[in-house]
C-alpha atoms as a PDB file:
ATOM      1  CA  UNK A   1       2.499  -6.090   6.217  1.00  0.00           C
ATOM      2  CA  UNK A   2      -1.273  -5.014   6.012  1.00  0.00           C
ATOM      3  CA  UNK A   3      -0.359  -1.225   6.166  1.00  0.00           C
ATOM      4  CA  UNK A   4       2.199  -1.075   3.806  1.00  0.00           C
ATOM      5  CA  UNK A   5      -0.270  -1.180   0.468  1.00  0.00           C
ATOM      6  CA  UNK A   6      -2.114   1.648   1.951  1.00  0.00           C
ATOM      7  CA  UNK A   7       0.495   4.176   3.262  1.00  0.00           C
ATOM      8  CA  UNK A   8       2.554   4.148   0.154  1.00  0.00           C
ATOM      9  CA  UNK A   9      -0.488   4.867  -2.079  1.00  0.00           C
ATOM     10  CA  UNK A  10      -1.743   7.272   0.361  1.00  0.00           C
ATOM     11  CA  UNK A  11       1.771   9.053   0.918  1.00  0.00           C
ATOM     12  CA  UNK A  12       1.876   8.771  -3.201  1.00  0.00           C
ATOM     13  CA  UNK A  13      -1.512  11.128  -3.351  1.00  0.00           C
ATOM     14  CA  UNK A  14       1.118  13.932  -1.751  1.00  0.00           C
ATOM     15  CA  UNK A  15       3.559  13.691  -4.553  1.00  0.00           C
ATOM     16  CA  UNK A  16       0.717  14.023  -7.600  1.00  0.00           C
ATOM     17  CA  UNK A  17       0.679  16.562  -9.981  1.00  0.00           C
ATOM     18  CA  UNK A  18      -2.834  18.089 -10.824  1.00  0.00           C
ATOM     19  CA  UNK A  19      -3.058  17.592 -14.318  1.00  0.00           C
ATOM     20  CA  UNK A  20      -6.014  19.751 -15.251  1.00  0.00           C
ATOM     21  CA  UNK A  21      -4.106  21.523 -17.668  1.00  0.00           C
ATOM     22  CA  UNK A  22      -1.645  19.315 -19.733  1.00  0.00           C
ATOM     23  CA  UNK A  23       0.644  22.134 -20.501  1.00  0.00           C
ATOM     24  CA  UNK A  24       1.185  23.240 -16.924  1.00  0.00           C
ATOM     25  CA  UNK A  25       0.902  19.760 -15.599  1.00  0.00           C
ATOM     26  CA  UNK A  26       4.072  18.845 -17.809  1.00  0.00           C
ATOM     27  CA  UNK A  27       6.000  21.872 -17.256  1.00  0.00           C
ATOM     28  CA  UNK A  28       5.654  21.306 -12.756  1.00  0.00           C
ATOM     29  CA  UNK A  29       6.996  17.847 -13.935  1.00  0.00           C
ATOM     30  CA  UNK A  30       9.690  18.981 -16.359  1.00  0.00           C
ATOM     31  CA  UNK A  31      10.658  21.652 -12.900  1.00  0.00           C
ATOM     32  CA  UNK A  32      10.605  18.891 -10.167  1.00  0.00           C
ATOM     33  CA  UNK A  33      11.207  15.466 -11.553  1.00  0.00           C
ATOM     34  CA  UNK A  34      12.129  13.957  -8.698  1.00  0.00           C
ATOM     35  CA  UNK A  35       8.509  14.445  -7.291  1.00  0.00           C
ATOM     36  CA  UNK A  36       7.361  12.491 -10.081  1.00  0.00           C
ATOM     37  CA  UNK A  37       9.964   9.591  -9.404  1.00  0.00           C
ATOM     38  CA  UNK A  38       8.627   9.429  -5.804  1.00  0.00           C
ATOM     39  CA  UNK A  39       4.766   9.308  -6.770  1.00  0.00           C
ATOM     40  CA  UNK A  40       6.056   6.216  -8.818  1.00  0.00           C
ATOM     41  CA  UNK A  41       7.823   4.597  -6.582  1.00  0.00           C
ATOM     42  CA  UNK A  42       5.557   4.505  -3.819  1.00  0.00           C
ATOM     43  CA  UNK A  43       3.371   3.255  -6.380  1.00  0.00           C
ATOM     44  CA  UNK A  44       4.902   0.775  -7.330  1.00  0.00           C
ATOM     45  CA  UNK A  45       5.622  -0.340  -3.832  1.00  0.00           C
ATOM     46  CA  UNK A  46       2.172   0.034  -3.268  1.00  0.00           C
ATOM     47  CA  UNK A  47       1.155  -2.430  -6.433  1.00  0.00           C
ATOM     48  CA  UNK A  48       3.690  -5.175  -5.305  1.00  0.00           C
ATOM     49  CA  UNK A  49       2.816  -5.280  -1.519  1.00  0.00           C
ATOM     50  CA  UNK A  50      -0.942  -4.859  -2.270  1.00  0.00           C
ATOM     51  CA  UNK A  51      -1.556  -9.124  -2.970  1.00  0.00           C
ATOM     52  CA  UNK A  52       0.457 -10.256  -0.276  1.00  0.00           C
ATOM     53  CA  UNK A  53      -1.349  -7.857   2.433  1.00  0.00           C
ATOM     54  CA  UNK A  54      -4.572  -9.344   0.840  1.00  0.00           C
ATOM     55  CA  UNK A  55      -3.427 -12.934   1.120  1.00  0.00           C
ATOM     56  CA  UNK A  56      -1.988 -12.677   4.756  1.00  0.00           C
ATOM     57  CA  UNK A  57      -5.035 -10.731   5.955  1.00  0.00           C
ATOM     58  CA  UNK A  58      -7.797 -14.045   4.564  1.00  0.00           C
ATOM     59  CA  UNK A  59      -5.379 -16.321   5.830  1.00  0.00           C
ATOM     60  CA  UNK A  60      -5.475 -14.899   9.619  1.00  0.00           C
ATOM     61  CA  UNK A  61      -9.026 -14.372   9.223  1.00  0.00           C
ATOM     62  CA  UNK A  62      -9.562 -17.903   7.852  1.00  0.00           C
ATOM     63  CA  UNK A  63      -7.575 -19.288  10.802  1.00  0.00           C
ATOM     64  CA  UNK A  64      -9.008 -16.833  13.551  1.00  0.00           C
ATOM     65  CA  UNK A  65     -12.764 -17.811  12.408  1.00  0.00           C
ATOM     66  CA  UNK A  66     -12.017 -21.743  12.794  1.00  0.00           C
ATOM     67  CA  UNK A  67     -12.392 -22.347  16.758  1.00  0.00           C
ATOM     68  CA  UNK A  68     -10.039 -25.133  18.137  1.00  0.00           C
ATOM     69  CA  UNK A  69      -7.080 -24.913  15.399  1.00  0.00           C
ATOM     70  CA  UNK A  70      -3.873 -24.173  16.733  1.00  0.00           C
ATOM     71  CA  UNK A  71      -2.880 -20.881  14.112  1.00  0.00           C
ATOM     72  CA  UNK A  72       0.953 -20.133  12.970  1.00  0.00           C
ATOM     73  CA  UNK A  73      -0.626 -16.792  11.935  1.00  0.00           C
ATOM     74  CA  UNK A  74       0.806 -13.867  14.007  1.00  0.00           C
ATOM     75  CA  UNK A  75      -1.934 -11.641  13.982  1.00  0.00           C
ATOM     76  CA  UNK A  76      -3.753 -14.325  15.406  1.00  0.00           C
ATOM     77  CA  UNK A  77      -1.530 -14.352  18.248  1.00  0.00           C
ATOM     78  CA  UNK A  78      -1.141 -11.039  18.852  1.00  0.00           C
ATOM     79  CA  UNK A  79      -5.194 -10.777  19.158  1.00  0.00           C
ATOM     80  CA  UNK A  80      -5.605 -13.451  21.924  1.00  0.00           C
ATOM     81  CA  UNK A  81      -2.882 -11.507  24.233  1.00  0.00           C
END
């Protein structure tokens, strides 16, 4: 869950158009739409996933840092094996 934020925004720098020229920067897009479609969609899948990474990674570092609680957390678990 933690990696999915960052891969999809990072894979979405490979689909961007350099827009230092408007004109030519709207014709590439006007030639290849579907590029533009897939910078937006990993986007957007980057946005929505982005919270609950943050929220899942405080919670299993809240419940790593507090010695003597048993944790439901997986990455917890998966650190003490």
């Amino acid at each position: 869950m933690l990696v999915i934020p960052a891969t999809s925004i990072g894979l979405g720098r490979l689909f961007q158009t350099n827009d230092d020229v408007t004109r030519k920067a709207l014709d590439v897009i006007a030639a290849n739409p579907d590029k533009q479609f897939m910078f937006a969609l990993l986007g957007y899948i980057g946005i929505l996933t982005i919270v609950p990474a943050f929220l899942a990674a405080a919670r299993c570092g809240r419940q790593r840092g507090t010695p003597g609680r048993s944790s439901g957390c997986r990455c917890s678990r998966a650190a003490r094996t």
